[in-house]
Protein backbone atom coordinates (compact mmCIF):
# COMPACT_ATOMS: atom_id res chain seq x y z
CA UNK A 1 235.51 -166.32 142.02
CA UNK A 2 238.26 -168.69 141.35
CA UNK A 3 239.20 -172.06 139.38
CA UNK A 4 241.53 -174.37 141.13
CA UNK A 5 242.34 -177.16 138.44
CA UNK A 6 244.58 -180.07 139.34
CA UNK A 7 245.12 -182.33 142.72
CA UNK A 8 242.71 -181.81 145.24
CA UNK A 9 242.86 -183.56 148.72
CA UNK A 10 239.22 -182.76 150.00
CA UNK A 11 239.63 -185.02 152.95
CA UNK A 12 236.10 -185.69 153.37
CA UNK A 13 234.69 -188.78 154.61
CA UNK A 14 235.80 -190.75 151.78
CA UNK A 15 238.79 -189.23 151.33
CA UNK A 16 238.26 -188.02 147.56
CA UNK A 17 240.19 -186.56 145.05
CA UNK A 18 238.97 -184.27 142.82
CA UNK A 19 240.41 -182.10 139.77
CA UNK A 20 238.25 -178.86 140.25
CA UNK A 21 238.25 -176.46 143.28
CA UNK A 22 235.73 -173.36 142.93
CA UNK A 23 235.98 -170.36 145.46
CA UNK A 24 233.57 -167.60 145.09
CA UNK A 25 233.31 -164.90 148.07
CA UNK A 26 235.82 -166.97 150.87
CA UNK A 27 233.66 -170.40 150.61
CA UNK A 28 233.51 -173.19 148.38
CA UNK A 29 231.05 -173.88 145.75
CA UNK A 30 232.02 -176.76 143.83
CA UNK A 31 234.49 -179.41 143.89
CA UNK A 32 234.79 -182.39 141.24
CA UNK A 33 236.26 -183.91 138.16
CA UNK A 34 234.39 -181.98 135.85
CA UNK A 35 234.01 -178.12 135.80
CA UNK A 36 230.38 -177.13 135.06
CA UNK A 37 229.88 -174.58 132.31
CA UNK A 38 229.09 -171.59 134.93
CA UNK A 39 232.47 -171.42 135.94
CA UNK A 40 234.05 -171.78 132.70
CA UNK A 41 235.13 -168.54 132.54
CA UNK A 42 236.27 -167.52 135.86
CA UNK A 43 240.39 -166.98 136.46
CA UNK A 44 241.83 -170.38 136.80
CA UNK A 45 244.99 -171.46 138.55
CA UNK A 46 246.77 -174.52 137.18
CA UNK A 47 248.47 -176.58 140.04
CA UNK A 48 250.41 -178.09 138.10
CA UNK A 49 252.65 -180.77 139.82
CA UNK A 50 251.07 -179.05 143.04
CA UNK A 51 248.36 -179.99 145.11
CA UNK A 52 245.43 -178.49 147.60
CA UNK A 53 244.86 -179.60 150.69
CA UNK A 54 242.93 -178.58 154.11
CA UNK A 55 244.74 -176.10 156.04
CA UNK A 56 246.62 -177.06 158.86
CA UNK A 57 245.43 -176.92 162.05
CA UNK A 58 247.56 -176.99 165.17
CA UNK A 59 245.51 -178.43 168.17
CA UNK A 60 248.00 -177.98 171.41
CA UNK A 61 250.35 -174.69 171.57
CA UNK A 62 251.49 -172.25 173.58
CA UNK A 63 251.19 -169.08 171.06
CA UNK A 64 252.30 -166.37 173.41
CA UNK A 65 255.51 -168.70 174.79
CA UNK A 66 256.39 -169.78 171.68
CA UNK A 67 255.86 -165.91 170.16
CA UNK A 68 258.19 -165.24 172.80
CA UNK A 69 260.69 -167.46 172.48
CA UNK A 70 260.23 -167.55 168.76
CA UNK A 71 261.69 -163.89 169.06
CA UNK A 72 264.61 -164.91 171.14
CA UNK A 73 267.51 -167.61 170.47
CA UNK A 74 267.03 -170.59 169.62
CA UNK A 75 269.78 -173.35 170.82
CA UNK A 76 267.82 -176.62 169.57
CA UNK A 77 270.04 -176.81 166.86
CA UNK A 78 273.23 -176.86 168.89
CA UNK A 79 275.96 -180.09 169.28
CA UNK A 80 278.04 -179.15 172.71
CA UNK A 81 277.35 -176.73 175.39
CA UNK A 82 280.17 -174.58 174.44
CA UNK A 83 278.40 -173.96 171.29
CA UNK A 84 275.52 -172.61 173.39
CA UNK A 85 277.92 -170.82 175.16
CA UNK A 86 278.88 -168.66 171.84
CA UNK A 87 275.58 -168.35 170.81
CA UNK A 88 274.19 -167.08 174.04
CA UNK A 89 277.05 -164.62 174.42
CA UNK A 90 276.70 -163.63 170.92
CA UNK A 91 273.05 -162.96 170.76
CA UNK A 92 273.54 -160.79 174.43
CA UNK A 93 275.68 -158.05 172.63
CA UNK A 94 272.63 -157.87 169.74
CA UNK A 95 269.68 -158.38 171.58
CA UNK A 96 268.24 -155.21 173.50
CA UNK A 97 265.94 -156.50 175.84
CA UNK A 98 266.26 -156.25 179.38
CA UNK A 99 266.46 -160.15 179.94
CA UNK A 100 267.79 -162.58 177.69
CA UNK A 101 265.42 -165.65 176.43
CA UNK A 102 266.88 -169.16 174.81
CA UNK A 103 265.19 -171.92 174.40
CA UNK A 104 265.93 -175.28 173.12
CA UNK A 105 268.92 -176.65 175.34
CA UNK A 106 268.51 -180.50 175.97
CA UNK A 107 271.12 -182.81 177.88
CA UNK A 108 270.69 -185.61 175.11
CA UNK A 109 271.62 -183.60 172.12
CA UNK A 110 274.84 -182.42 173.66
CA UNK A 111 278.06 -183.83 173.58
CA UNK A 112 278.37 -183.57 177.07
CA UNK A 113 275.14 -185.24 178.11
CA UNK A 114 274.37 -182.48 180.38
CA UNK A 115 272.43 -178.88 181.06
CA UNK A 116 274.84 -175.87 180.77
CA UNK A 117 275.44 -174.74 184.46
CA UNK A 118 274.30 -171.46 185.76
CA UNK A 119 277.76 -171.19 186.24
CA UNK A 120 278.78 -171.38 182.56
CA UNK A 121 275.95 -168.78 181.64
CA UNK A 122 277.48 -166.38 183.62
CA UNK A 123 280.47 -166.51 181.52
CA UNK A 124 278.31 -165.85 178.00
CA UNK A 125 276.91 -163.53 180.06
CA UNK A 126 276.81 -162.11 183.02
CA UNK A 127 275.08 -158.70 183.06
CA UNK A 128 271.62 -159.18 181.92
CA UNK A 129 269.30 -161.56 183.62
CA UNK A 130 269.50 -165.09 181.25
CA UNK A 131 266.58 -167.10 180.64
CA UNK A 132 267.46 -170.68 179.36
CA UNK A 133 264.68 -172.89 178.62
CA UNK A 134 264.96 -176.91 178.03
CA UNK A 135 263.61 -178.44 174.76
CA UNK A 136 260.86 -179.94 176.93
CA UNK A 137 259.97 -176.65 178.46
CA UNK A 138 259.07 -177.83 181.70
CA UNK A 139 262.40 -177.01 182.68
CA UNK A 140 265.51 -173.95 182.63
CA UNK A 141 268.34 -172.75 183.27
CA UNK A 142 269.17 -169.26 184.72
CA UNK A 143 272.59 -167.18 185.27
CA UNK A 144 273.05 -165.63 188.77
CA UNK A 145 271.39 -162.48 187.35
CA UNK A 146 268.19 -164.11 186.72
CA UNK A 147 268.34 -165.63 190.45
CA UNK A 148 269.29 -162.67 192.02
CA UNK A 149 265.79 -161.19 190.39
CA UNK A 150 263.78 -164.74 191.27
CA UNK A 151 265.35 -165.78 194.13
CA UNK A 152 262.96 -164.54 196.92
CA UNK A 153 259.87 -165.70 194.57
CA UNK A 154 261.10 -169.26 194.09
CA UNK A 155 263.52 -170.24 197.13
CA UNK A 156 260.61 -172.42 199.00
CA UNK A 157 259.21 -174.17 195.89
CA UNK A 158 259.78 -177.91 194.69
CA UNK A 159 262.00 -177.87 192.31
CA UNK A 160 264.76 -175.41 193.12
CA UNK A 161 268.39 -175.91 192.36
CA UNK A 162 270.52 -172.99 193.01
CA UNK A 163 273.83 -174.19 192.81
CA UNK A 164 273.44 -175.55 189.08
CA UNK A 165 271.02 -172.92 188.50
CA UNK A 166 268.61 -175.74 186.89
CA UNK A 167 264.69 -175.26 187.87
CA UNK A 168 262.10 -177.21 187.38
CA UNK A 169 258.83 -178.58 188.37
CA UNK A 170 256.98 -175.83 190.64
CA UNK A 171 259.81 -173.47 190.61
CA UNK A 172 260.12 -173.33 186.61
CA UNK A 173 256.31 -172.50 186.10
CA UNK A 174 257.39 -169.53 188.71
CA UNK A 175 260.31 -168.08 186.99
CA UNK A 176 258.30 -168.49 183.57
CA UNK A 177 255.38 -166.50 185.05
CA UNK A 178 258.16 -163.94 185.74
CA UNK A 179 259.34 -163.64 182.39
CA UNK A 180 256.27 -163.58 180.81
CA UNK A 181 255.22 -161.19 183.77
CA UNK A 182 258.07 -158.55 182.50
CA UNK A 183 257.22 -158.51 178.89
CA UNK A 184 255.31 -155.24 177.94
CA UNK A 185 251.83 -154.92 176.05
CA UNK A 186 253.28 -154.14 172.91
CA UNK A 187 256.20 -156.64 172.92
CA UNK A 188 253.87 -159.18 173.33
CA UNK A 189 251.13 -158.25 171.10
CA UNK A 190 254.01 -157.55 168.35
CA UNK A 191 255.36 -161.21 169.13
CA UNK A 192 252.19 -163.03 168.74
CA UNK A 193 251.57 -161.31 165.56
CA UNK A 194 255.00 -162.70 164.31
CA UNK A 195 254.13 -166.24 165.03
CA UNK A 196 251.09 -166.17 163.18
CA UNK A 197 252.80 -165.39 160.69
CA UNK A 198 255.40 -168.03 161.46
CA UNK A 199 252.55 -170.67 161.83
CA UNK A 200 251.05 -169.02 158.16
CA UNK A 201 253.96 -169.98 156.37
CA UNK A 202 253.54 -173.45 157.67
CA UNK A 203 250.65 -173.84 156.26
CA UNK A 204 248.45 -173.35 159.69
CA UNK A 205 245.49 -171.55 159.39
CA UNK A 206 244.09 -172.42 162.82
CA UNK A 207 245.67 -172.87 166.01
CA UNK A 208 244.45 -174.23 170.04
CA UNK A 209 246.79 -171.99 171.98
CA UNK A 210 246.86 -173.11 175.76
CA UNK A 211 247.09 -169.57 177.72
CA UNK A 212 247.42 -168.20 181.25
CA UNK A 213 251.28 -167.98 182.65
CA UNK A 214 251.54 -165.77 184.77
CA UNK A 215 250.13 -162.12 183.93
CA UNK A 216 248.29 -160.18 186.40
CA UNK A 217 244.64 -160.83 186.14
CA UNK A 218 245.45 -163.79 184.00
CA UNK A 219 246.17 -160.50 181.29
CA UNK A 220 247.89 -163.22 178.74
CA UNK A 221 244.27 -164.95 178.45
CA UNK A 222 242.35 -161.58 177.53
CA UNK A 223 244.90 -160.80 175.49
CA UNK A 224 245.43 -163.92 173.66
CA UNK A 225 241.74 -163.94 172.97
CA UNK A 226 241.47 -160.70 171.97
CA UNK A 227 244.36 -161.68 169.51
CA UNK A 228 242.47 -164.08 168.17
CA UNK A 229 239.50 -162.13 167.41
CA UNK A 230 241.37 -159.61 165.35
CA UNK A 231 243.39 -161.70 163.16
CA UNK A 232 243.59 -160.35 159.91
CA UNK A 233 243.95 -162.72 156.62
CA UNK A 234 241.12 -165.03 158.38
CA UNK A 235 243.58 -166.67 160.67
CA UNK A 236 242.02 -168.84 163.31
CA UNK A 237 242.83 -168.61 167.06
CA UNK A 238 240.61 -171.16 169.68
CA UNK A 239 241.94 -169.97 173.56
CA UNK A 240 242.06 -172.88 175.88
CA UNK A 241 242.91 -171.17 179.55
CA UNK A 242 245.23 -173.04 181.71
CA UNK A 243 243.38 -172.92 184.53
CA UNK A 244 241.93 -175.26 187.00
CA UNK A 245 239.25 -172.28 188.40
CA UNK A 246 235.88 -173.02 185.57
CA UNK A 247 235.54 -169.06 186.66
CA UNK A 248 238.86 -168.38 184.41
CA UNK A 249 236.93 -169.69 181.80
CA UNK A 250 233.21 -168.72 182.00
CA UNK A 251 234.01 -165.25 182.94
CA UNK A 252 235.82 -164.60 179.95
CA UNK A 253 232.79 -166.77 177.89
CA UNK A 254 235.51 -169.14 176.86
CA UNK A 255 233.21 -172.57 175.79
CA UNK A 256 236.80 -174.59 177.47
CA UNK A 257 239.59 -174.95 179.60
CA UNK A 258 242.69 -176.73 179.97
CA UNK A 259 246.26 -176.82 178.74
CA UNK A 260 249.21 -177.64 180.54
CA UNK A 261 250.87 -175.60 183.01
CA UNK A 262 247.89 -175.46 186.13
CA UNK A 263 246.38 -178.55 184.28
CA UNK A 264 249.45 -180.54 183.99
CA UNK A 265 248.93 -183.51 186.14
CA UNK A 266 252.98 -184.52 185.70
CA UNK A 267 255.99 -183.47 184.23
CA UNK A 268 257.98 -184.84 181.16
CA UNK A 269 260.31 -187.77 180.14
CA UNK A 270 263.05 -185.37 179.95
CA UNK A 271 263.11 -184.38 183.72
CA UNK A 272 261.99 -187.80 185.19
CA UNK A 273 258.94 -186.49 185.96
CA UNK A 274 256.32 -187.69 184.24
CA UNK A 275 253.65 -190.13 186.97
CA UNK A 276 254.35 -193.50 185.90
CA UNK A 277 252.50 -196.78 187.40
CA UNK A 278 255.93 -198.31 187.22
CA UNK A 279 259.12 -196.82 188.55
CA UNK A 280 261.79 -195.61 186.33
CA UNK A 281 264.38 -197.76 185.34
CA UNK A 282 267.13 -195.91 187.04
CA UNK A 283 267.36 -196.08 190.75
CA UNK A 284 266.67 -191.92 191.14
CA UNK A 285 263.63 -191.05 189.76
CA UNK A 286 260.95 -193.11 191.38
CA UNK A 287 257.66 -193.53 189.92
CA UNK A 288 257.47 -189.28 188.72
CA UNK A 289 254.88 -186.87 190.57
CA UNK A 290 251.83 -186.45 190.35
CA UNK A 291 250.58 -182.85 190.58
CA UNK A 292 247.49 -183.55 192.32
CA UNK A 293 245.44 -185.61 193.79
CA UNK A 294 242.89 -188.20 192.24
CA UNK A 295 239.92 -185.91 194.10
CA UNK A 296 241.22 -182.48 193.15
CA UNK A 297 241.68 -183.57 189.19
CA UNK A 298 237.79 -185.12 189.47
CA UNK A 299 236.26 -182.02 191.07
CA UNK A 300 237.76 -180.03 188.45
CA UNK A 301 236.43 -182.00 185.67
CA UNK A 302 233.02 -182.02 187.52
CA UNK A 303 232.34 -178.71 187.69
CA UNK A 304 233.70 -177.71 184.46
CA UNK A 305 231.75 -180.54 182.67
CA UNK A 306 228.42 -179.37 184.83
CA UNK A 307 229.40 -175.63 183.55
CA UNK A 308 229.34 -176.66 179.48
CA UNK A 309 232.84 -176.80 178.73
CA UNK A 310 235.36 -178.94 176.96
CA UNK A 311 238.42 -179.77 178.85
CA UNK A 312 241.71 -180.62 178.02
CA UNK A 313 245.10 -181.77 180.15
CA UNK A 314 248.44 -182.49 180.21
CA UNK A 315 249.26 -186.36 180.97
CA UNK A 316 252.62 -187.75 180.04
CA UNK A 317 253.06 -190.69 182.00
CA UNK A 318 250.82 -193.86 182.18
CA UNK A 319 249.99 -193.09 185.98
CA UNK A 320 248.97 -189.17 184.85
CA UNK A 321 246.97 -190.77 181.60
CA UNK A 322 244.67 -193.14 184.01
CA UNK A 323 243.82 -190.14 185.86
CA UNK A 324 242.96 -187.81 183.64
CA UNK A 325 240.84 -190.84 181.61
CA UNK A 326 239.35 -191.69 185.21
CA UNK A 327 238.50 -188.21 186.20
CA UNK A 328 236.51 -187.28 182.69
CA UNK A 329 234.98 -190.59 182.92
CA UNK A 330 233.71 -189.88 186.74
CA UNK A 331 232.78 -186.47 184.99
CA UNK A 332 230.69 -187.88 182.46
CA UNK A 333 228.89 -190.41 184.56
CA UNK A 334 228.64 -187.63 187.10
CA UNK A 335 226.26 -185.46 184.24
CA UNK A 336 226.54 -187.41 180.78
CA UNK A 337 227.32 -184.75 177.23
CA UNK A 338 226.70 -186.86 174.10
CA UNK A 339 229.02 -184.03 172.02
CA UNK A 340 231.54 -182.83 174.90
CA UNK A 341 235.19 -183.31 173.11
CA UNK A 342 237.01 -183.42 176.49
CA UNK A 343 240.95 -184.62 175.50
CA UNK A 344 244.00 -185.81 176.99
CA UNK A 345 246.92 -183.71 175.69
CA UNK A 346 250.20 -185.93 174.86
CA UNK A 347 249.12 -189.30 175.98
CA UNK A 348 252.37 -190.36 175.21
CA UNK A 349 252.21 -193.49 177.47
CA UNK A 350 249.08 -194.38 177.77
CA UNK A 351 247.56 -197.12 179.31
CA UNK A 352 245.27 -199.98 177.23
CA UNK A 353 242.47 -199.71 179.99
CA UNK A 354 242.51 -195.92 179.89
CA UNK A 355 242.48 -196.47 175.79
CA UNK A 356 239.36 -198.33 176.24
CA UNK A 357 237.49 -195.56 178.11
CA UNK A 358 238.39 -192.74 175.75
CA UNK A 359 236.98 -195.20 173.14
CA UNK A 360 233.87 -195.51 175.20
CA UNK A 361 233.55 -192.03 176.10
CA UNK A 362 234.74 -190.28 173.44
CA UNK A 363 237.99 -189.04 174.86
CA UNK A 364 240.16 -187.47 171.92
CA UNK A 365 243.91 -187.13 172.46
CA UNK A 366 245.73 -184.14 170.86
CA UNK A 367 249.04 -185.88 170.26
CA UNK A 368 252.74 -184.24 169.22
CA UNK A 369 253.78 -186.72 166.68
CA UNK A 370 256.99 -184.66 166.34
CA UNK A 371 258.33 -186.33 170.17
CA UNK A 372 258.56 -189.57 167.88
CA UNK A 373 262.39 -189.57 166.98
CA UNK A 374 263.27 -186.47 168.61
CA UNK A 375 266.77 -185.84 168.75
CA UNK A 376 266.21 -183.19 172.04
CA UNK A 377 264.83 -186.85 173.51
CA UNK A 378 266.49 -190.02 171.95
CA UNK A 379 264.87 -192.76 171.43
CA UNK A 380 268.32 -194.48 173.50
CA UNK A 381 267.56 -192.38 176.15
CA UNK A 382 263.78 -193.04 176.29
CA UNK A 383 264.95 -196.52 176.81
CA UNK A 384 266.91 -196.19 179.36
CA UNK A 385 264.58 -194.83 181.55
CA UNK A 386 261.53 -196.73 180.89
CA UNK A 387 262.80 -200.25 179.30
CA UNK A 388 261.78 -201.49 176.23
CA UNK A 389 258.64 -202.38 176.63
CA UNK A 390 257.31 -199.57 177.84
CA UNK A 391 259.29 -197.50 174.87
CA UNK A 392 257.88 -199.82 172.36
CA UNK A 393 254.00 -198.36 173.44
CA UNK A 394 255.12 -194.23 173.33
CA UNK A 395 252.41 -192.62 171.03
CA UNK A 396 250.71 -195.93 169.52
CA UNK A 397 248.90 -194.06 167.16
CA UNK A 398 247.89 -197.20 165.03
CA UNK A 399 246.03 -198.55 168.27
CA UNK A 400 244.20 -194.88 168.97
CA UNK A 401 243.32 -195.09 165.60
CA UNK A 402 241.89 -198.38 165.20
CA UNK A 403 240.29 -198.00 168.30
CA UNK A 404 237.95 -194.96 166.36
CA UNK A 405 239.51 -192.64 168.79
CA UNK A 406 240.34 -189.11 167.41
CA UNK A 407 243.42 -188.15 167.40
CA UNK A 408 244.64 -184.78 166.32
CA UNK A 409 248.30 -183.47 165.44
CA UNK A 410 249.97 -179.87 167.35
CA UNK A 411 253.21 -178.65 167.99
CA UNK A 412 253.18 -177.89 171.50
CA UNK A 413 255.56 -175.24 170.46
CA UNK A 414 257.62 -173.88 171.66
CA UNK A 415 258.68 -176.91 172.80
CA UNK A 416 259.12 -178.26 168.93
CA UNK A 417 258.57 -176.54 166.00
CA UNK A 418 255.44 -175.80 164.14
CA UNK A 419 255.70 -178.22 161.32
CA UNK A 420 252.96 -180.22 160.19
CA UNK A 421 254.90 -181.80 157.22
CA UNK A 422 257.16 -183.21 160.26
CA UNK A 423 254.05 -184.10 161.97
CA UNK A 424 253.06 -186.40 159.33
CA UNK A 425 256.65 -188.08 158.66
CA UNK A 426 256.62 -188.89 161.96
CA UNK A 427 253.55 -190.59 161.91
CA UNK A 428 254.00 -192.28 159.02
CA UNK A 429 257.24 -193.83 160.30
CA UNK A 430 256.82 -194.27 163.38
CA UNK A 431 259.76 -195.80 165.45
CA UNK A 432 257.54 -199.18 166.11
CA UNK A 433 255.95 -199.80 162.43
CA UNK A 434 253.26 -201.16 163.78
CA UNK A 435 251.79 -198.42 165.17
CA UNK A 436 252.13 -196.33 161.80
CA UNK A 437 249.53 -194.45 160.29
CA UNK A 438 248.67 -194.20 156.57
CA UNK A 439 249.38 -190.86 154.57
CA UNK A 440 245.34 -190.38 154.21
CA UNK A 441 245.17 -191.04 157.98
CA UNK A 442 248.25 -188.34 158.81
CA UNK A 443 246.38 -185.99 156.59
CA UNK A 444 243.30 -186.43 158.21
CA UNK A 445 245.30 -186.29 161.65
CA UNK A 446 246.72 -182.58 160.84
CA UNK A 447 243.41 -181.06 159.19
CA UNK A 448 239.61 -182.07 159.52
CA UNK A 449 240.44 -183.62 163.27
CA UNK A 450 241.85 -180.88 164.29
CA UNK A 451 238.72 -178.58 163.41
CA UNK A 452 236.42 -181.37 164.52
CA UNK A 453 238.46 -181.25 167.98
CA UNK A 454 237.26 -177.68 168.49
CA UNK A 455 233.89 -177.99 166.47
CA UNK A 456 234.53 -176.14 163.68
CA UNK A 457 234.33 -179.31 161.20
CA UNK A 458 230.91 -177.71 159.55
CA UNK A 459 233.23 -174.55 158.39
CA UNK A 460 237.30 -176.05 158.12
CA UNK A 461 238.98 -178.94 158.34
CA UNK A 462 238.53 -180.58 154.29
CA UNK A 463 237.45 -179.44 151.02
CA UNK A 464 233.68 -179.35 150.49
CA UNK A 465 230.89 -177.13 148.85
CA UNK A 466 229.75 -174.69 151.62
CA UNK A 467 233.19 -174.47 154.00
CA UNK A 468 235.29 -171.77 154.26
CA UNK A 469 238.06 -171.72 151.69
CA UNK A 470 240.74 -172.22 153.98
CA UNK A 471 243.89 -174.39 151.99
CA UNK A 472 247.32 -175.16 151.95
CA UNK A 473 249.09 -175.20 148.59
CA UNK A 474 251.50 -177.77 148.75
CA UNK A 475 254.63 -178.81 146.43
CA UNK A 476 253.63 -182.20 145.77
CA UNK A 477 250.38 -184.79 145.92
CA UNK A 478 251.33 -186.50 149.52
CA UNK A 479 249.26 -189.75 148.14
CA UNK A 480 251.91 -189.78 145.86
CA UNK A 481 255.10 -189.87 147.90
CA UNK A 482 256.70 -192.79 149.69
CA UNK A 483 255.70 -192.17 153.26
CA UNK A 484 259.89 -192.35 153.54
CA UNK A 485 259.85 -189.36 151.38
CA UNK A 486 257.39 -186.87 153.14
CA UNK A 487 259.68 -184.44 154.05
CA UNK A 488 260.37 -183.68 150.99
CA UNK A 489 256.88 -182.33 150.62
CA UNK A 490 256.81 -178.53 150.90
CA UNK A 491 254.24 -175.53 151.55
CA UNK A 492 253.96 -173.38 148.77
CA UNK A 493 251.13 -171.39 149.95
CA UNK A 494 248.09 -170.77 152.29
CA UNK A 495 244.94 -169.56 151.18
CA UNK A 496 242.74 -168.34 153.96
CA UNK A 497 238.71 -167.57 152.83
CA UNK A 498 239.64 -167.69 149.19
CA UNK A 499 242.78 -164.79 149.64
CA UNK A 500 246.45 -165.82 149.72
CA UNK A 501 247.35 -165.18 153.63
CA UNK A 502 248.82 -161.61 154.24
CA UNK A 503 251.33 -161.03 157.20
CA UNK A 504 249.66 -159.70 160.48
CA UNK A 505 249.91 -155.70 160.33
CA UNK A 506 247.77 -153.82 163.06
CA UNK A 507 248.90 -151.50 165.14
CA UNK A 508 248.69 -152.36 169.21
CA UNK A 509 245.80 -150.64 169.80
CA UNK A 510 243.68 -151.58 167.09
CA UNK A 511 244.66 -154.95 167.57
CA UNK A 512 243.50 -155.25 170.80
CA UNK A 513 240.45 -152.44 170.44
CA UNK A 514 238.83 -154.52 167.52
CA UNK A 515 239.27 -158.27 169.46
CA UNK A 516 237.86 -156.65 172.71
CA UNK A 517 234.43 -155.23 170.23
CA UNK A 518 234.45 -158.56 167.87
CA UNK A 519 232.15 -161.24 168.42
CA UNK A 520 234.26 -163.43 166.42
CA UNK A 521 234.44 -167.32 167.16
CA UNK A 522 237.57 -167.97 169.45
């Protein structure tokens, strides 16, 4: 048993604070302003300045990628391509795996306003097979050794630039189920174990990991799941299989399905290629594509709705948005679920019809508040290719909101960086004011809706008598700091059931041995 006296964000339907936290046994048994005479004498910890809040949940993220990448070099940070250059060479004569992976490189954060070539990774490195991922990671670049390995798999596929060595669209998800492909059992299963640790020190206790690129037998899935089922310290792991076959799912007695990858029904800003109902400003692009067709992203939501499960998918564009929103709708009228949390994943430019549905049918949007001022995609260059107006409306969070729709906060890392401090800036200041939220709402946002979004709000997701003592010590009381200021807030600390978190430490094989016997949730 344990005292927690100070600032206490339950984040319970009204929101309270509270001066008293008690833990006894990984669940809490009392929270309030005054601490009844039972518990007088158990060990107390004075916050202090500090203050508890829900841990962090992370609703949309590729754990194995970003375990992956997490372990290789990370260029986001870089100014010019030449920079990249030195890093990439640098990091080839430490590194000893057999193919190099970076991540991070974006065209709009470079002084040249440009991918590196596949020409100018052959000069940091020309040897080992180079992996180069863009920030948006629907995108690369690879040297000639990578292409030379790739070439056969991807030469036919949309998508496929071998002269600049840039691939995208179908041909990127094929080289990326070739990396992932290469990586051994235990390099994986080490990997994923560092980012929960990574996540841990963020603050996240639970994460949605979208799974399934490219193993044999869909290996990442099993694995990932079995992961999750072992997690020591009480870290939380809910698999979402990217998969548009239900069997991927229910075979594996999954309760969902979705993610982005096979579900993606478009691309991204930063390629062009997100659908849009509109054309891009630019005279290039068009209006985006559009992965499938209206009929194949219906009968998929069909028959995964008639089989009991939650779906999620990607949709970036306003044209991708209205059919994902059309298809769960046809779903749902199709065979109606009162309590089915089907969600849109991004809706970064959504449409005010589609809005209305989700509303309606209880759509709830896992959004990436960190794409709002993101220097890997300028706001300048967001402009450019959609106008102003259409800028304006990325990520109205203020109109989800008032709408009643839930809306929940993730990383999609690797793709940005776990950080659901940022998450909450970002909300809070959004680039159009108006659609800001309020510090209670960005809480909210990053905690109890993400455990609602995967029905776990009866055991996580805010501070009551009877959950699961799963908090995030925090430097400072948010309600107390300038929305201006947030980032300034740091995590001190996550408790998970009542113990301070502990890093990951299994060996392979009991890793994977105790997931595959566990019936825990996942």
């Amino acid at each position: 048993m344990k005292v927690y006296e100070g600032t206490i964000l339950t984040v319970d339907a009204q929101d309270s604070l509270a001066h008293y936290l008690v833990e006894d046994g990984g669940r809490i048994v009392y929270v309030g302003d005054t601490l009844p005479e039972e518990y007088s004498s158990a060990p107390r910890e004075q916050l202090g300045n500090r203050a508890l809040c829900p841990a962090f949940v992370d609703t949309h993220e590729h754990l194995a990628s970003f375990a992956t990448f997490n372990a290789g070099l990370n260029v986001m940070h870089a100014r010019s391509n030449k920079q990249i250059k030195e890093m990439v060479a640098d990091f080839a004569e430490k590194c000893t795996s057999k193919i190099l992976v970076a991540f991070g490189a974006s065209p709009y954060s470079v002084v040249e306003g440009r991918l590196l070539s596949r020409t100018e990774l052959d000069e940091a490195c020309l040897e080992k097979p180079v992996f180069m991922v863009k920030y948006d990671g629907h995108a690369c670049v690879v040297n000639s050794a990578l292409l030379k390995l790739v070439d056969d798999k991807v030469k036919n596929l949309r998508g496929y630039h071998p002269e600049t060595g840039e691939m995208n669209q179908e041909t990127f998800f094929a080289v990326s189920d070739f990396i992932t492909g290469s990586l051994s059992i235990p390099e994986l299963i080490g990997n994923i174990q560092a980012g929960m640790d990574y996540l841990a020190s963020r603050g996240i206790g639970m994460v949605h990991t979208v799974s399934g690129v490219g193993f044999t037998g869909n290996l990442d899935i099993s694995l990932e799941k079995w992961m999750g089922r072992s997690a020591q310290s009480g870290f939380q792991v809910r698999v979402f299989p990217q998969s548009m076959n239900v069997k991927v799912a229910t075979s594996r007695k999954l309760p969902r399905i979705g993610g982005c990858f096979a579900c993606a029904l478009d691309g991204c800003f930063g390629s062009r290629d997100a659908a849009l109902v509109e054309p891009y400003c630019d005279s290039e692009s068009g209006n985006g594509v559009l992965y499938y067709s209206d009929e194949a992203v219906t009968d998929f939501c069909k028959k995964a709705n008639r089989a009991g499960l939650q779906v999620e998918m990607h949709a970036i564009g306003d044209a991708a948005f209205n059919q994902a929103v059309h298809a769960l709708k046809a779903a749902l009228d199709d065979f109606p679920r009162e309590n089915h949390r089907h969600g849109i994943i991004h809706a970064c430019l959504p449409t005010e019809e589609g809005l209305q549905i989700c509303a309606e049918y209880g759509i709830q949007l896992p959004m990436q508040t960190s794409f709002i001022d993101w220097p890997q995609e300028p706001d300048s260059y967001l402009r450019s290719i959609l106008g102003d107006k259409r800028a304006a409306w990325l990520n109205p969070l203020r109109t989800m909101w008032d709408k009643g729709i839930v809306v929940s906060a993730g990383s999609d890392a690797p793709c940005t960086d776990p950080d659901p401090i940022l998450w909450m800036q970002r909300a809070c200041n959004h680039d159009n004011p108006e659609q800001s939220l309020t510090i209670k709402e960005a809480l909210r946002m990053c905690t109890y809706n993400g455990a609602w979004t995967t029905f776990d709000e009866d055991e996580r997701g805010s501070l009551e008598v009877g959950k699961v003592a799963d908090m995030c010590v925090l430097s400072k009381n948010l309600y107390e700091v300038p929305s201006s200021d947030l980032n300034e807030v740091k995590v001190e600390g996550l408790i998970l059931g009542g113990r301070p978190y502990e890093k990951q430490r299994q060996s392979v094989a009991a890793a994977v041995l105790r997931g595959m016997l566990s019936e825990a949730k996942i």
